[in-house]
N, C-alpha and C. Protein backbone atom coordinates (compact mmCIF):
# COMPACT_ATOMS: atom_id res chain seq x y z
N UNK A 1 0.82 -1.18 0.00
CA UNK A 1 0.00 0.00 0.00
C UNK A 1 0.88 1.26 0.00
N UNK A 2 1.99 1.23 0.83
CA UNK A 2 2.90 2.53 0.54
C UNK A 2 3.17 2.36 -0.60
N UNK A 3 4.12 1.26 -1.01
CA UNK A 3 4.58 1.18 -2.34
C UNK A 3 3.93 1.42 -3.32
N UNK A 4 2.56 1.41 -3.30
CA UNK A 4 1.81 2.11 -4.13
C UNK A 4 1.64 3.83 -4.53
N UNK A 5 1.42 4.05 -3.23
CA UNK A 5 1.51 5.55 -3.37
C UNK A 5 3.05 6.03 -3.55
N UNK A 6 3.82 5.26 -3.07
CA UNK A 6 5.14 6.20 -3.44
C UNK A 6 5.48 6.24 -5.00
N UNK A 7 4.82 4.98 -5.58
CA UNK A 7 4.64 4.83 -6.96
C UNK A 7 3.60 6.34 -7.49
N UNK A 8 2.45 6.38 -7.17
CA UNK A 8 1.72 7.26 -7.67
C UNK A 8 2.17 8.66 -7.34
N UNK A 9 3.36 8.75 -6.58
CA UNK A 9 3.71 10.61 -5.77
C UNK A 9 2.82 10.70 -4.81
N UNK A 10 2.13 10.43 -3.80
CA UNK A 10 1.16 10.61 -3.41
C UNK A 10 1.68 10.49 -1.87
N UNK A 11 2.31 11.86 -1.49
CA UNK A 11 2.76 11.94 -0.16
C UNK A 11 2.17 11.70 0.86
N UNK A 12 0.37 13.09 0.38
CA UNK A 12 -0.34 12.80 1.38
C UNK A 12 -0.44 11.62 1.83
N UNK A 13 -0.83 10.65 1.07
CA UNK A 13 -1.06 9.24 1.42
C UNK A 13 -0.27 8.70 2.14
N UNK A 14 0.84 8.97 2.12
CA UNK A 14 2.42 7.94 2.64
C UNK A 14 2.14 9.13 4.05
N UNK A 15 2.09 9.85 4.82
CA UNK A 15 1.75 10.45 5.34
C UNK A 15 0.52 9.73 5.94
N UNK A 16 -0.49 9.60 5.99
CA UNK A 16 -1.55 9.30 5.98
C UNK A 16 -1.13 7.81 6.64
N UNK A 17 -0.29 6.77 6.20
CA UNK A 17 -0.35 5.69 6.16
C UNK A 17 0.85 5.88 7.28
N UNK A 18 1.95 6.35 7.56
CA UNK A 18 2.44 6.43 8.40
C UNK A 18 2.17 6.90 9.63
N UNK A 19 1.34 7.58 9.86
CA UNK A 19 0.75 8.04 10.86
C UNK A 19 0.06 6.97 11.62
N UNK A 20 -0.89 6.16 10.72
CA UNK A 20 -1.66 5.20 11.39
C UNK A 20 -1.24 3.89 11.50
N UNK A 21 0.18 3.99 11.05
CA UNK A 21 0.44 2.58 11.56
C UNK A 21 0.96 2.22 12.26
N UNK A 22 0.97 1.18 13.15
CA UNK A 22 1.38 0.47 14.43
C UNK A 22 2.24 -0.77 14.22
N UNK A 23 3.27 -0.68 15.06
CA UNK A 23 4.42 -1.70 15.07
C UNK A 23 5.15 -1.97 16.46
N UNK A 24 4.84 -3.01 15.98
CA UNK A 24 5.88 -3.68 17.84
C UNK A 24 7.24 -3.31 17.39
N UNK A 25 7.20 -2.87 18.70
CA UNK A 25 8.50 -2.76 18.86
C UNK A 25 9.74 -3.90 20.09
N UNK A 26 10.51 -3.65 19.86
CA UNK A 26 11.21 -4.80 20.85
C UNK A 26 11.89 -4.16 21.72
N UNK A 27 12.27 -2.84 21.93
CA UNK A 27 13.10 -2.15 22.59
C UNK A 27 12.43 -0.61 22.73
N UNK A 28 13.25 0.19 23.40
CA UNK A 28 12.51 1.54 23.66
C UNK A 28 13.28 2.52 22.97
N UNK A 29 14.46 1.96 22.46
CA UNK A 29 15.45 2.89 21.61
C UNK A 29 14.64 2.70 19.93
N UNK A 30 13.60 1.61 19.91
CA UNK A 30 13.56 1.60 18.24
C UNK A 30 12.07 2.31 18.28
N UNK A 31 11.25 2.11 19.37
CA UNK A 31 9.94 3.18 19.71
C UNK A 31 10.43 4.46 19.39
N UNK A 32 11.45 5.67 20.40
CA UNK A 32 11.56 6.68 20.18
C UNK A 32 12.19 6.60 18.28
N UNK A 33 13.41 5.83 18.01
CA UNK A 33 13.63 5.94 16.74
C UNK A 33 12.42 6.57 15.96
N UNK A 34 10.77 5.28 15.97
CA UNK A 34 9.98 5.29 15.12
C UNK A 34 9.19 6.74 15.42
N UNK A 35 9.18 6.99 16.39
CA UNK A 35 8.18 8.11 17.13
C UNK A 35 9.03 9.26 16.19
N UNK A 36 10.47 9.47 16.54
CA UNK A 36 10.56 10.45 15.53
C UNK A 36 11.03 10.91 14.11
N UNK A 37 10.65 9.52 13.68
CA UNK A 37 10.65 9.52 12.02
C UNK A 37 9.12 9.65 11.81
N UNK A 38 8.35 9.60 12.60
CA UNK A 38 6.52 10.07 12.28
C UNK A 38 6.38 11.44 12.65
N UNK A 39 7.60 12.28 13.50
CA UNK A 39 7.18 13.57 13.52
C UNK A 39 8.08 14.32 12.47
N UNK A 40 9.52 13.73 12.08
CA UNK A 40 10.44 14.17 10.85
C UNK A 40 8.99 14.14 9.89
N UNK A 41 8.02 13.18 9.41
CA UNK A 41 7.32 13.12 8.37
C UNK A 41 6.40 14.05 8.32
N UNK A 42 5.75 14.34 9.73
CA UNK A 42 4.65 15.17 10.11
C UNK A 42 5.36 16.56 9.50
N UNK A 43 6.39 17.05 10.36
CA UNK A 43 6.95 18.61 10.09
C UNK A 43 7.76 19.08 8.63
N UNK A 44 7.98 17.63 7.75
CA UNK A 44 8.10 18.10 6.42
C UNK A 44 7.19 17.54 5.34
N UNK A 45 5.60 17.69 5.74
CA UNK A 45 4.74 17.10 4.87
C UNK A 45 4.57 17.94 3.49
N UNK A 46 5.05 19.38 3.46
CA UNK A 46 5.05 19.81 2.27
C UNK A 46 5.65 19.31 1.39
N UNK A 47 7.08 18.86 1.72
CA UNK A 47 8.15 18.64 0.93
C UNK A 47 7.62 17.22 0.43
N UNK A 48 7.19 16.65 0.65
CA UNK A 48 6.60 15.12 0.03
C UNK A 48 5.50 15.49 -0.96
N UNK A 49 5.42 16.15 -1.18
CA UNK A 49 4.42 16.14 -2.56
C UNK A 49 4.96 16.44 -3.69
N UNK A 50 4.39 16.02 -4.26
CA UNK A 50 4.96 16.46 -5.82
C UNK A 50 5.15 17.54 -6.45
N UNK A 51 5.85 18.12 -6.81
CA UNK A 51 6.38 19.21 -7.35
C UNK A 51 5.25 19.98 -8.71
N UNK A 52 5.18 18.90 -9.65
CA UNK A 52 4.32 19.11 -10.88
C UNK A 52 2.75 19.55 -10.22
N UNK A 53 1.98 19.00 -9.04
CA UNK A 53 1.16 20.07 -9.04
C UNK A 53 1.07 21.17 -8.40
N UNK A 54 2.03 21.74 -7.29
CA UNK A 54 1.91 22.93 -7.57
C UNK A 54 2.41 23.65 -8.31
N UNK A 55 2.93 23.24 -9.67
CA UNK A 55 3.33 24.40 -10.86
C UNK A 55 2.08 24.23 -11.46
N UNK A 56 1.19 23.05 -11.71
CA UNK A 56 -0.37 23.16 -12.26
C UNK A 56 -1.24 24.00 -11.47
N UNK A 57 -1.44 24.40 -9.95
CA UNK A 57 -1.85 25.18 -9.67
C UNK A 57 -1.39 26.81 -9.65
N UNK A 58 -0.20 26.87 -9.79
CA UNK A 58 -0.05 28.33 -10.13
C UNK A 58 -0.06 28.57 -11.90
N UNK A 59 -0.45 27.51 -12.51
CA UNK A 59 -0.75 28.10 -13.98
C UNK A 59 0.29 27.38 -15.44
N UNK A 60 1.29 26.91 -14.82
CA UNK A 60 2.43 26.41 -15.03
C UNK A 60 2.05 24.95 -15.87
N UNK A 61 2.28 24.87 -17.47
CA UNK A 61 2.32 23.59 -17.90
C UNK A 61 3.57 22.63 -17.76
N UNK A 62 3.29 21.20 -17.31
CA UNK A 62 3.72 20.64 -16.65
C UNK A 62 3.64 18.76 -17.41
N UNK A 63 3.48 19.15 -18.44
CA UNK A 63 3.22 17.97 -19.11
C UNK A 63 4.41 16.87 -19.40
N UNK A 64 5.81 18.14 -19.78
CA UNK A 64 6.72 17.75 -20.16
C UNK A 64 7.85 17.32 -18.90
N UNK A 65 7.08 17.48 -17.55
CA UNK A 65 8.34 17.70 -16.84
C UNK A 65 8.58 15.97 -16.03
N UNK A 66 9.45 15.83 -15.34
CA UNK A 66 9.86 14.70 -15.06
C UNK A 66 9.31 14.88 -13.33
N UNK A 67 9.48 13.50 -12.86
CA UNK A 67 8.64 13.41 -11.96
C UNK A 67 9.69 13.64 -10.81
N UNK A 68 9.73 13.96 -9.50
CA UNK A 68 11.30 14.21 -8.71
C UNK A 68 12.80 13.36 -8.80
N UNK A 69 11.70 12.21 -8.84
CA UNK A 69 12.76 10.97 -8.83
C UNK A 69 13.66 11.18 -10.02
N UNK A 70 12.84 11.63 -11.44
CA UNK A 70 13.48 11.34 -12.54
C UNK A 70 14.47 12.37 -12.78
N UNK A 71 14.11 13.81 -12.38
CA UNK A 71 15.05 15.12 -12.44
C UNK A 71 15.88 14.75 -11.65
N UNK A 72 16.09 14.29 -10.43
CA UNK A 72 17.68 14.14 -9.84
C UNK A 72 18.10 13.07 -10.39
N UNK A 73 17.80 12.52 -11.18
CA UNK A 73 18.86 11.09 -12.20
C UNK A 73 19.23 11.86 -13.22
N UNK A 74 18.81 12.94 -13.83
CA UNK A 74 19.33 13.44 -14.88
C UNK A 74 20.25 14.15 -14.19
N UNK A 75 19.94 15.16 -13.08
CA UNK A 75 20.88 16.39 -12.68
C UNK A 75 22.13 15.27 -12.02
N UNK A 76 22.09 13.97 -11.80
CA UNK A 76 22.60 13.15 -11.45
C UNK A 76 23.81 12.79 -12.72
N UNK A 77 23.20 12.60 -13.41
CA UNK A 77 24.02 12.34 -15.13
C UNK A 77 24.67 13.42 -16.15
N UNK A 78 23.94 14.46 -15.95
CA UNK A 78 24.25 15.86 -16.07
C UNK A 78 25.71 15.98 -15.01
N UNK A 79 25.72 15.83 -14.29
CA UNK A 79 26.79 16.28 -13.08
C UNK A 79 28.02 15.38 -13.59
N UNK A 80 27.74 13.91 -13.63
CA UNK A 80 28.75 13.43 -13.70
C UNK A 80 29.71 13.49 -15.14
N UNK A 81 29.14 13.98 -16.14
CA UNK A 81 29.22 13.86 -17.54
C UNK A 81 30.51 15.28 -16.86
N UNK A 82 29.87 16.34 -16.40
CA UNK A 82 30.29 17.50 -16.43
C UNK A 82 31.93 17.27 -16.03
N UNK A 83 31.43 17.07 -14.40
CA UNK A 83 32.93 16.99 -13.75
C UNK A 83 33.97 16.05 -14.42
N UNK A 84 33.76 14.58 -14.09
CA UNK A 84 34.55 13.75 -14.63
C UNK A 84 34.03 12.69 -14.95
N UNK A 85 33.29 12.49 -15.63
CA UNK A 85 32.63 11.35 -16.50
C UNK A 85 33.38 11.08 -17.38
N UNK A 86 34.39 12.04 -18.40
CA UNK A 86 34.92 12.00 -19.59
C UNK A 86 33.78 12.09 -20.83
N UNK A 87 32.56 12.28 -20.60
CA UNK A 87 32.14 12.84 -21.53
C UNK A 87 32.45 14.35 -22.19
N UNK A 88 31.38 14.71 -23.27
CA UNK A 88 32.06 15.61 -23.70
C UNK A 88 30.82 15.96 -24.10
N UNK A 89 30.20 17.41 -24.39
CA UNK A 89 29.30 17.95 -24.92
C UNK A 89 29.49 18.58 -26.57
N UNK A 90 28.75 18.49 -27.52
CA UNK A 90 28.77 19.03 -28.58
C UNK A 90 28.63 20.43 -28.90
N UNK A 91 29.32 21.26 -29.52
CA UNK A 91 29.17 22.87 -29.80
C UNK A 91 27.94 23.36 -29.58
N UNK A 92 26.93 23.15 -30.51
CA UNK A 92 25.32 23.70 -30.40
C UNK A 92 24.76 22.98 -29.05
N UNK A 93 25.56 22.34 -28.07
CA UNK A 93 24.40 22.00 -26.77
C UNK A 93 25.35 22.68 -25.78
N UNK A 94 26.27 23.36 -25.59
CA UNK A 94 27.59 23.65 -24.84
C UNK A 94 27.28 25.32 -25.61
N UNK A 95 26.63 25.74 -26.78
CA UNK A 95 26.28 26.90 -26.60
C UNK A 95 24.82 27.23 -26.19
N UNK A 96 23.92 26.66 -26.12
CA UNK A 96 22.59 26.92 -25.68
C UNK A 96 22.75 26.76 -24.35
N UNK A 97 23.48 26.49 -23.72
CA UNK A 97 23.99 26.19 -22.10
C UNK A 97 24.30 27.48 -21.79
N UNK A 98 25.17 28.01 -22.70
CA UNK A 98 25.72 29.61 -22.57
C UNK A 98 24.63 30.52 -22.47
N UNK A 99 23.84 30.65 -23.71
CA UNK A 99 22.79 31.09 -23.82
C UNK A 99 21.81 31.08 -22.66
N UNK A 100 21.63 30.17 -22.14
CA UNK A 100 20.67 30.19 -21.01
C UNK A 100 21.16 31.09 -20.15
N UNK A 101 22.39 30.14 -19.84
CA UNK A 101 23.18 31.35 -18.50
C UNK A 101 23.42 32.48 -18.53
N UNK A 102 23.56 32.97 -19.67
CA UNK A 102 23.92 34.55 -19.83
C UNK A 102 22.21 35.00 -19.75
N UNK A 103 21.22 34.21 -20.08
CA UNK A 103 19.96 34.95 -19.90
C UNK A 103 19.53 34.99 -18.82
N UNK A 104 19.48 34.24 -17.96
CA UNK A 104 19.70 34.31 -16.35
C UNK A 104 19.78 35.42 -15.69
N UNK A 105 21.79 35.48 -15.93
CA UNK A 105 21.86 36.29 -15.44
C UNK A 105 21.78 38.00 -15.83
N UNK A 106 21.53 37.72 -16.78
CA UNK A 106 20.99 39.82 -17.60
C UNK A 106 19.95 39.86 -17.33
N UNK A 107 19.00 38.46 -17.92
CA UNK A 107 17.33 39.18 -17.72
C UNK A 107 16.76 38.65 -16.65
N UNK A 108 17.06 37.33 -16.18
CA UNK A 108 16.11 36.68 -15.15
C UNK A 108 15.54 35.86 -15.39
N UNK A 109 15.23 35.70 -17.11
CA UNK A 109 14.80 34.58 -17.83
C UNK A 109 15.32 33.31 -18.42
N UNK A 110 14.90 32.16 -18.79
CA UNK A 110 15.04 31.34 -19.60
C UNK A 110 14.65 31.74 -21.07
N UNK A 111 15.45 31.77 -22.28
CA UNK A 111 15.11 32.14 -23.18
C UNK A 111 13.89 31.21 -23.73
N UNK A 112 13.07 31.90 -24.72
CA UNK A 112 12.06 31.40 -24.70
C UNK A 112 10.79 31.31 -24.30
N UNK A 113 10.92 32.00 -22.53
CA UNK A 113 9.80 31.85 -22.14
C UNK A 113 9.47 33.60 -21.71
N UNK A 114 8.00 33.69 -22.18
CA UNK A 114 7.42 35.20 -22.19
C UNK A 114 8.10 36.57 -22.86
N UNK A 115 8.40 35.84 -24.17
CA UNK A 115 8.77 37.06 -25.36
C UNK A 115 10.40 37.32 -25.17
N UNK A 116 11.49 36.36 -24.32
CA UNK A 116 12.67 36.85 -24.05
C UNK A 116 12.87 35.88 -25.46
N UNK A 117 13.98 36.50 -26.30
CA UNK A 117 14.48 36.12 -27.34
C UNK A 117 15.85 35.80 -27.19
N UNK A 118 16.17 34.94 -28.67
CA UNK A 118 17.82 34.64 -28.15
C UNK A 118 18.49 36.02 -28.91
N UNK A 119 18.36 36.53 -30.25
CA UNK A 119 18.46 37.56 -30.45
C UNK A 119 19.00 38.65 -29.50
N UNK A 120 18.23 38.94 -28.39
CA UNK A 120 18.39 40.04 -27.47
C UNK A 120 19.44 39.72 -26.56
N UNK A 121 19.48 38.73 -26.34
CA UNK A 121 20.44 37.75 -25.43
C UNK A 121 21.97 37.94 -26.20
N UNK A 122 22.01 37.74 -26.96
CA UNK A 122 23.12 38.28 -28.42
C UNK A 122 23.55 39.89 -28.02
N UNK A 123 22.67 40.53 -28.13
CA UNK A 123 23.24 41.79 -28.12
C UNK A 123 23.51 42.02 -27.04
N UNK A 124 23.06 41.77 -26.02
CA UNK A 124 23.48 42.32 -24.42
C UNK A 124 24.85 41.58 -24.53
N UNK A 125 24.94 40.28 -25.03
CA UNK A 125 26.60 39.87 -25.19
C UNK A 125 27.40 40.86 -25.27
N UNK A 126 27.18 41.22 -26.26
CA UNK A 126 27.64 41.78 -27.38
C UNK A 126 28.15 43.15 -26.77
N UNK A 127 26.88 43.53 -26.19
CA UNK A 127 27.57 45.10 -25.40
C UNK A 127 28.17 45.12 -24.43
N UNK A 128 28.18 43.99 -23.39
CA UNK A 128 28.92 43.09 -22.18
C UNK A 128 30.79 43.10 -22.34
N UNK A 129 31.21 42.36 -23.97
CA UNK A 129 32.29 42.24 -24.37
C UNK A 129 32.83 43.37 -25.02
N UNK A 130 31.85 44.71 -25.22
CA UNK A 130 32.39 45.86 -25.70
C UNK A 130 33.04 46.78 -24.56
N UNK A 131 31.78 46.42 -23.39
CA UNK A 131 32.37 47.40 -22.36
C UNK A 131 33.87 46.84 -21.34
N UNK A 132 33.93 45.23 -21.85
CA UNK A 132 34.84 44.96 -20.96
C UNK A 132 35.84 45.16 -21.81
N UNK A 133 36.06 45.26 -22.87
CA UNK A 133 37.30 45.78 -23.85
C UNK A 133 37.72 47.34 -22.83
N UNK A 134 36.72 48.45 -23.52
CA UNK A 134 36.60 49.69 -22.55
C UNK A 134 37.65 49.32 -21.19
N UNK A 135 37.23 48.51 -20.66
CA UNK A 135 37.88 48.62 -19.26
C UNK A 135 39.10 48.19 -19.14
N UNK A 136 39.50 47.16 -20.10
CA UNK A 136 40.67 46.45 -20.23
C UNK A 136 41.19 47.92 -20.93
N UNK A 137 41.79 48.60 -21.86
CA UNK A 137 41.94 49.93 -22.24
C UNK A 137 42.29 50.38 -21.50
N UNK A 138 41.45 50.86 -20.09
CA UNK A 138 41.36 51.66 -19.15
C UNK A 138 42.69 51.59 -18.13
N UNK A 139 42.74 50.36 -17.86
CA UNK A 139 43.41 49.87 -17.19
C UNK A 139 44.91 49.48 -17.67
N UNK A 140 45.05 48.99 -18.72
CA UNK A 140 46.09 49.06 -19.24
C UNK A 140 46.78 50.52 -19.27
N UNK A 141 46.21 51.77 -19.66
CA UNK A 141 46.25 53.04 -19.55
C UNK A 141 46.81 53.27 -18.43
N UNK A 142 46.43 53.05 -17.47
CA UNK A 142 46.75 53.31 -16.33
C UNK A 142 48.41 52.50 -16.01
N UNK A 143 48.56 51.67 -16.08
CA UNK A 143 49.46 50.83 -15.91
C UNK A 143 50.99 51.54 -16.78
N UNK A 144 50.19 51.83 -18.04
CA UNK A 144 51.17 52.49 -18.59
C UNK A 144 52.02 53.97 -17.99
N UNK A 145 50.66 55.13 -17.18
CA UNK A 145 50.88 56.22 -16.53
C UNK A 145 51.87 55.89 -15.25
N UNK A 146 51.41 54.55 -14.65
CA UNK A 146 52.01 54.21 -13.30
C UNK A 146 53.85 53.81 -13.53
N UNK A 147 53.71 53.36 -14.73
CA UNK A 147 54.90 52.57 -15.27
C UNK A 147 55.82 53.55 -15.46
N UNK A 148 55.57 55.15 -16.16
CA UNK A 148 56.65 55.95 -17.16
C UNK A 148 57.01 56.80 -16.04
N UNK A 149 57.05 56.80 -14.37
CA UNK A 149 57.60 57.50 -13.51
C UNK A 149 58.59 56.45 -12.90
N UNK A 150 58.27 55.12 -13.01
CA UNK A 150 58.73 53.92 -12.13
C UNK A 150 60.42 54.31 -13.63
N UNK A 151 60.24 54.44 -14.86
CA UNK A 151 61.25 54.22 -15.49
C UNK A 151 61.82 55.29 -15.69
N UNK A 152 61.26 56.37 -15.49
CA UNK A 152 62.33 57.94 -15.55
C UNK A 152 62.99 57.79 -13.88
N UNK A 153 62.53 56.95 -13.43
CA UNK A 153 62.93 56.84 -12.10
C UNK A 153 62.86 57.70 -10.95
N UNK A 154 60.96 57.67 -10.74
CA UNK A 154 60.72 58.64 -9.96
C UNK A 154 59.68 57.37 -9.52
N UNK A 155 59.74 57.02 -8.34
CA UNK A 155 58.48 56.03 -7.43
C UNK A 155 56.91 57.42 -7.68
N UNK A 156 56.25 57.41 -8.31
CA UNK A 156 54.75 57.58 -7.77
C UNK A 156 54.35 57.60 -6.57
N UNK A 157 54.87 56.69 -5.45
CA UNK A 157 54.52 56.79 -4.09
C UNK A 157 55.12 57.54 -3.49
N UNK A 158 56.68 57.87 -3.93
CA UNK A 158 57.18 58.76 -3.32
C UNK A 158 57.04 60.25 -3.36
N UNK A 159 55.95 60.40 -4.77
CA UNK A 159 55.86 61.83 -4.93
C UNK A 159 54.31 62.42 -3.94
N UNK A 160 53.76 61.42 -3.82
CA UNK A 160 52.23 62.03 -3.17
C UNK A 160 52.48 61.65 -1.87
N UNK A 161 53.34 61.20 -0.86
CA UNK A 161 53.41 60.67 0.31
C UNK A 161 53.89 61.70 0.79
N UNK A 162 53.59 61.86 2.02
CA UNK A 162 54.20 63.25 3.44
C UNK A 162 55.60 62.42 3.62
N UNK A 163 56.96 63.46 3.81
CA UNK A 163 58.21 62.89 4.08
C UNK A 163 58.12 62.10 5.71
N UNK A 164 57.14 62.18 6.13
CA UNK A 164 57.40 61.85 7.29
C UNK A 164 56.54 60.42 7.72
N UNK A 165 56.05 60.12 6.62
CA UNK A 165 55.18 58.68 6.03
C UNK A 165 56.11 57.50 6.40
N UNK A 166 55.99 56.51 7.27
CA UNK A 166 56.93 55.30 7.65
C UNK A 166 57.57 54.69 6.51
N UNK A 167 56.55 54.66 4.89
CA UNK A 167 56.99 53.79 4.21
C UNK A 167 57.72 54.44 3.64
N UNK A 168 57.02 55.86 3.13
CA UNK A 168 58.38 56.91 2.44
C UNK A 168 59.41 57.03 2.90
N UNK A 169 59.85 56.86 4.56
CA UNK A 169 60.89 56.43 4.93
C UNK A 169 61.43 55.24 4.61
N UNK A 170 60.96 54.50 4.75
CA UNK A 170 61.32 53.29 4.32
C UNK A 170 61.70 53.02 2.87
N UNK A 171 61.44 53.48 2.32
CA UNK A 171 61.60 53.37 0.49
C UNK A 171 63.00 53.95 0.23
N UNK A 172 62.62 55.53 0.78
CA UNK A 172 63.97 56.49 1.22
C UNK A 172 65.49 55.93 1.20
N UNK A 173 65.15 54.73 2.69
CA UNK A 173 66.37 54.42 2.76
C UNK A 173 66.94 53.43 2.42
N UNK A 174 66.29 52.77 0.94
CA UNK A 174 66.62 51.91 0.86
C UNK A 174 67.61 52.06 -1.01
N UNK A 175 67.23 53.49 -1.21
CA UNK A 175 68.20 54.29 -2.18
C UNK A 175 69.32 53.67 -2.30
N UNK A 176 70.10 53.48 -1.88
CA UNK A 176 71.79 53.24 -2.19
C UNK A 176 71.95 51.90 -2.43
N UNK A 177 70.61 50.98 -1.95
CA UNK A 177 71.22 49.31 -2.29
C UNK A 177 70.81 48.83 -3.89
């Protein structure tokens, strides 16, 4: 009868059936054991239900989706492929991976769903790798300004520091070696 419902998803039930059932016990250590694996069940009865209907009650089609058991065997196979399975993913599935993630994190979306396009997803790339050029520029720039006093042989730190600065001392006296 459990095995049934755990077959059908049907928490309430397994719930339901745990509650009312009775078992000898032989000892007082396997009573409390059982006593509080019926209140572990009691205080996470949400989490035993199935996932697929409450995405059918908030509106959510659900036809295509896998049942709990079956999504952690994939995210299960998915994982291992990734780290060290020695598999290997193909270009067009290793870029729609990208694609997702970059939609994520710009829009919040999964492409595809409620008018987000891959198109748009493209250009926010697109302006992403323009501005980080910009900054790489920037910075290099800088490196270069920091650099052409270090080689006329003037420290930068030593010109904006108070003479009486520990390290400007310290830099100071270290002139002659």
């Amino acid at each position: 009868m459990v095995w049934e419902a755990f077959l059908a998803y049907d928490g309430e039930k397994i719930i339901q059936i745990v509650e009312h059932l009775t078992v000898e016990y032989t000892d007082r250590r396997a009573k409390q054991k059982w006593e509080r694996f019926v209140t572990y069940i009691q205080n996470n009865a949400k989490y035993h239900r199935d996932y697929r209907n409450l995405l059918k009650a908030l509106g959510k089609e659900t036809s295509t989706y896998q049942p709990m058991g079956g999504s952690e065997a994939t995210m299960r196979l998915f994982a291992r492929r990734i780290k060290s399975g020695g598999y290997s993913s193909r270009i067009p599935g290793v870029e729609s991976m990208i694609q997702v993630l970059i939609s994520l994190k710009t829009t919040g979306r999964i492409p595809g769903e409620r008018g987000t396009r891959i198109d748009d997803i493209k250009q926010i790339e697109q302006d992403r790798k323009a501005h980080a050029k910009e900054r790489i520029t920037r910075t290099v720039q800088k490196i270069k300004d920091v650099g052409k006093g270090v080689v006329q042989g003037v420290l930068p730190y030593l010109a904006n520091t108070s003479r009486t600065h520990p390290m400007h001392q310290a830099v100071r006296g270290l002139k002659g070696i």
